[in-house]
Protein backbone atom coordinates (compact mmCIF):
# COMPACT_ATOMS: atom_id res chain seq x y z
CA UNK A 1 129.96 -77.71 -84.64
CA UNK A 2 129.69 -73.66 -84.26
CA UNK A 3 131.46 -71.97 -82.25
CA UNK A 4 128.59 -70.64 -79.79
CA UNK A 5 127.18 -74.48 -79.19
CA UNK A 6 131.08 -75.23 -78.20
CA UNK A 7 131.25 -72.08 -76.17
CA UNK A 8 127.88 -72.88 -74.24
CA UNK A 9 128.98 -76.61 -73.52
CA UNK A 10 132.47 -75.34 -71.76
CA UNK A 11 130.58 -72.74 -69.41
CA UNK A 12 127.50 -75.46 -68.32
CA UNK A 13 130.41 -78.04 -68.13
CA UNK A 14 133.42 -76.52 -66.11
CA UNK A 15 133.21 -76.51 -62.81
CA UNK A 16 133.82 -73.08 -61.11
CA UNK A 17 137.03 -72.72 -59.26
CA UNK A 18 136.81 -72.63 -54.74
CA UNK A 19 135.74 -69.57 -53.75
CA UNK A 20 138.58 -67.58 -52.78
CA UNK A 21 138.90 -65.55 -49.60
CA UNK A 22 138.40 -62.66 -50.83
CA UNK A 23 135.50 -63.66 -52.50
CA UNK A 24 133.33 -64.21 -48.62
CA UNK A 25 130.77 -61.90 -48.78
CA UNK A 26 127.42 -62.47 -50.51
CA UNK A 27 124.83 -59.40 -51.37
CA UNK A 28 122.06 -59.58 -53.43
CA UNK A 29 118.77 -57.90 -54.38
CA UNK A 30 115.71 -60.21 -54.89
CA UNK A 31 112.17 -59.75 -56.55
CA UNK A 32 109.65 -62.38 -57.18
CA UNK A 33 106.02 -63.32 -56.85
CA UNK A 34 104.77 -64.35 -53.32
CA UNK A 35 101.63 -66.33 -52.71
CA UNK A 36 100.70 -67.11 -49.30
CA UNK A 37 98.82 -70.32 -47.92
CA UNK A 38 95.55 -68.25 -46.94
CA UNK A 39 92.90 -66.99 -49.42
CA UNK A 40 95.28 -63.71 -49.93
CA UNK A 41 96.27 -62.98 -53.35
CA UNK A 42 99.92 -63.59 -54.52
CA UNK A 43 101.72 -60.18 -54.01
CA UNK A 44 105.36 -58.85 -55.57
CA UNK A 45 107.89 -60.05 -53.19
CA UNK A 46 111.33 -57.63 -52.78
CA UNK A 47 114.12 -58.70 -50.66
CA UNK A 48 117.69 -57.77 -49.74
CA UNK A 49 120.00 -60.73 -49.22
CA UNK A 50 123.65 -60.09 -46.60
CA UNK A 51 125.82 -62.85 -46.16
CA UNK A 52 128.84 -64.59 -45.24
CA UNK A 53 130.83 -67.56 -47.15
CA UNK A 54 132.20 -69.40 -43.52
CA UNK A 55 135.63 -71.59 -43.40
CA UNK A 56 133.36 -74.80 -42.78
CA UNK A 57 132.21 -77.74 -45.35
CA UNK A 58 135.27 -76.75 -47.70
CA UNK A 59 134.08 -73.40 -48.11
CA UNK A 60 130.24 -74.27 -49.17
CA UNK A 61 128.45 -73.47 -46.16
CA UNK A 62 127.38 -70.04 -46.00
CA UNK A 63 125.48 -67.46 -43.35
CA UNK A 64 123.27 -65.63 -44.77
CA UNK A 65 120.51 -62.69 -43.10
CA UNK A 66 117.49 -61.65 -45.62
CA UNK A 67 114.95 -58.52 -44.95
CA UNK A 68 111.79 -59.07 -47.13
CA UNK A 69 108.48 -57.68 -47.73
CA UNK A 70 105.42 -58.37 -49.47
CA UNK A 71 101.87 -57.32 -49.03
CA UNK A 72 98.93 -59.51 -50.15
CA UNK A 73 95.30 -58.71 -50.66
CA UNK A 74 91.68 -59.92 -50.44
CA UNK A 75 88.51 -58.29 -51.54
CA UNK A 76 85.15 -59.11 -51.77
CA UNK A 77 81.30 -59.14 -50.89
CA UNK A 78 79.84 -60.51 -47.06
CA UNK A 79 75.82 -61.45 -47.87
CA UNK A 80 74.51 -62.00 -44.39
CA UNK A 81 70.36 -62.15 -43.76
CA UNK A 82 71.43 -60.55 -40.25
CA UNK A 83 72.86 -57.54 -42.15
CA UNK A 84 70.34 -54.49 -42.20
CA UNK A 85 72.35 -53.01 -45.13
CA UNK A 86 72.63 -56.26 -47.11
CA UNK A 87 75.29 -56.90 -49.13
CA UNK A 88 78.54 -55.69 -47.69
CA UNK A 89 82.10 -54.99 -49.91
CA UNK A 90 85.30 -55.81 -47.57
CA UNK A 91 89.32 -55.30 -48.40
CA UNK A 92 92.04 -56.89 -46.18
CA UNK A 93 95.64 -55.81 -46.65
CA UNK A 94 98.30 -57.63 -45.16
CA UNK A 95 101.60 -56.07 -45.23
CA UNK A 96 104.41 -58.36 -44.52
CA UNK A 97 108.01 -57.41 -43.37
CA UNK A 98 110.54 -60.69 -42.22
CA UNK A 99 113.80 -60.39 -41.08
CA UNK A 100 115.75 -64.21 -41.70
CA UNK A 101 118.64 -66.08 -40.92
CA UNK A 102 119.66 -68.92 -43.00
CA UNK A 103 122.53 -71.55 -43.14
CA UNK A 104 122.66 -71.76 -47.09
CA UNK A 105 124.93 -75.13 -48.33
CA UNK A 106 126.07 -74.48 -51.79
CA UNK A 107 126.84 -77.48 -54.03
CA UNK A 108 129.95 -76.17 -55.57
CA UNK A 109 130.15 -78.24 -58.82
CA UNK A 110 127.85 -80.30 -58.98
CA UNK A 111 126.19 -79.31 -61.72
CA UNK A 112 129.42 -77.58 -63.93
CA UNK A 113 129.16 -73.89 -63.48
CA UNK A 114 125.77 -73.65 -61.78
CA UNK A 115 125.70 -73.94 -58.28
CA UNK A 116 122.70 -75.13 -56.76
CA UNK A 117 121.72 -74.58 -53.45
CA UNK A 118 119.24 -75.01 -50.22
CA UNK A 119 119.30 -73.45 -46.85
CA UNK A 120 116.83 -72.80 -44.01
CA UNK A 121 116.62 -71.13 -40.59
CA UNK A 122 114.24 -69.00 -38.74
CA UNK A 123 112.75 -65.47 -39.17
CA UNK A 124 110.91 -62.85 -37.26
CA UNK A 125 107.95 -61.54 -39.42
CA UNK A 126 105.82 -58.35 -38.22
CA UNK A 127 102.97 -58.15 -39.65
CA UNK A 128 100.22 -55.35 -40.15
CA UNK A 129 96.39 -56.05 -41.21
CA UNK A 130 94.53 -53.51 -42.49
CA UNK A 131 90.53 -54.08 -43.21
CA UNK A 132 87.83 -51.72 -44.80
CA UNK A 133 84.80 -52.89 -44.63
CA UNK A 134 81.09 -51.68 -42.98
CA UNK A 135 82.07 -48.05 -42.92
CA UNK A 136 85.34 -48.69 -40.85
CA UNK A 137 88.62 -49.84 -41.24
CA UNK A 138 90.80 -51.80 -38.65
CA UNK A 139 94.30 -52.13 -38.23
CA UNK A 140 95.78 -54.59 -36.49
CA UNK A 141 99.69 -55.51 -35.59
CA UNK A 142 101.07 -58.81 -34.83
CA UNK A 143 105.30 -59.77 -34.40
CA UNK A 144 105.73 -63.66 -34.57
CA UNK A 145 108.82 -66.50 -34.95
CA UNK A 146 108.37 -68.51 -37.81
CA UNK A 147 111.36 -70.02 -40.31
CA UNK A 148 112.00 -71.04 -43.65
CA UNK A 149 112.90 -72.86 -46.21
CA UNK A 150 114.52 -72.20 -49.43
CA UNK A 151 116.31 -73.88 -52.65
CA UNK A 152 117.82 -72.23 -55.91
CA UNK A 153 120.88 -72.62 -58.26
CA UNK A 154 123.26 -69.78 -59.37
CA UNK A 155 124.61 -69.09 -62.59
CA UNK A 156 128.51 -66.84 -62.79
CA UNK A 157 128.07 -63.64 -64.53
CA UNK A 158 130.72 -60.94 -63.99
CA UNK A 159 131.99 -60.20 -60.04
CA UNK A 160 128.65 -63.11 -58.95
CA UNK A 161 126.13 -64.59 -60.51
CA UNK A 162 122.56 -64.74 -61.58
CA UNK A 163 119.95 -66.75 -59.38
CA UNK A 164 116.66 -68.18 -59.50
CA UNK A 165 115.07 -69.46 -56.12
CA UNK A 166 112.35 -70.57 -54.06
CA UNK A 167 110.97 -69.86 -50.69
CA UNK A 168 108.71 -71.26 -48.19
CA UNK A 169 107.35 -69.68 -45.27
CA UNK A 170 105.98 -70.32 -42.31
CA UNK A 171 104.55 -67.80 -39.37
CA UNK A 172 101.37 -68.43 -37.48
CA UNK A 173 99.16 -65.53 -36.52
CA UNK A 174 96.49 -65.16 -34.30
CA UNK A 175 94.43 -61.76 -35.27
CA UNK A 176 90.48 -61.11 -35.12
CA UNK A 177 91.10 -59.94 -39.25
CA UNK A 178 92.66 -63.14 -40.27
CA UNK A 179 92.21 -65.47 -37.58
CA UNK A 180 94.39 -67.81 -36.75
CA UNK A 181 95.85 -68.73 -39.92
CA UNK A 182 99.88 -69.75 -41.26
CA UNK A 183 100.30 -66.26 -43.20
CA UNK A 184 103.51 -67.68 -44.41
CA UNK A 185 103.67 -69.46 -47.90
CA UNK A 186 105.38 -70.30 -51.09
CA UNK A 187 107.51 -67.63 -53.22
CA UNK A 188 106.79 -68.88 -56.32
CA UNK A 189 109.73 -67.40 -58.39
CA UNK A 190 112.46 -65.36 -56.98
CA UNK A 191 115.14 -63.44 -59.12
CA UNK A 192 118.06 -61.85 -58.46
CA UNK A 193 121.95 -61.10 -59.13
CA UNK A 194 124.34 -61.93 -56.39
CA UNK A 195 127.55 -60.13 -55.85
CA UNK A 196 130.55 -61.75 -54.46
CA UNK A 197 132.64 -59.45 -52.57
């Protein structure tokens, strides 16, 4: 057996160490691919994760505040009879800014040196529609409550580790551009690198 097979089996089969005291505070930079529940396009998600490793559950259960944005689109062609210029082109924007509070429980060791984890809690997402269409464009502004859920695993590299995670969303909104729709939805694939300060 090679040395790098040997070396790979002692990092996926070690467990990591407690997380020390000094080691409390979480921050992390996020991007991934967001693709909501409505007919709106997946979009680039970017987030910024803050948070805090508590004293409870041995050390596993942490607090953790997230600001995220996104901003899906939709395009296409309205073909009404009742139209005197016919066929119409439309574009809807929805731009998508969430501010979240989680209680994240991290599995520390239960899968060697990844740490898997899952968390939810709830989020205020303000939300800005923008349509062109008809020779006009409308803008419309909406704040609503809404939570989420999430799930990922974390791998140690250097002062934290490397993550991969998903998200869902949920935030009902009630404007004349979307109607009265769940704008939330699923982030696909998120990736990021976690520092633990």
């Amino acid at each position: 057996m090679t040395a790098l097979p040997v070396l790979a089996l002692l990092v996926l089969t070690q467990a990591p160490a407690p997380a020390s005291e000094g080691d409390s505070i979480l921050l992390a930079p996020k991007v991934g691919f967001f693709k909501s529940t409505t007919p709106l396009g997946g979009a680039p998600f970017f987030a910024l994760e803050a948070g805090y490793i508590t004293p409870l559950l041995d050390r596993r259960l942490a607090l953790v505040a997230e600001v995220n944005f996104h901003q899906p689109k939709a395009s296409g062609t309205v073909n009404d009879p009742q139209l005197t210029r016919g066929e119409q082109e439309y574009r809807l924007t929805e731009r998508e800014i969430a501010f979240l509070l989680s209680a994240v429980y991290r599995f520390e060791g239960a899968l060697g040196a990844i740490t898997p984890y899952a968390g939810a809690g709830p989020g205020l997402y303000l939300h800005q529609a923008t349509a062109q269409g008809f020779g006009a464009t409308t803008v419309e502004k909406e704040g609503t409550l809404g939570f989420q859920l999430l799930g990922g695993a974390e791998l140690p590299l250097g002062p934290g580790g490397l993550f991969l995670e998903a998200h869902y969303h949920f935030t009902r909104v009630g404007m004349l551009t979307t109607g009265s729709v769940n704008l939330g939805g699923f982030l696909a694939a998120g990736l990021g690198y976690r520092l633990h300060l």
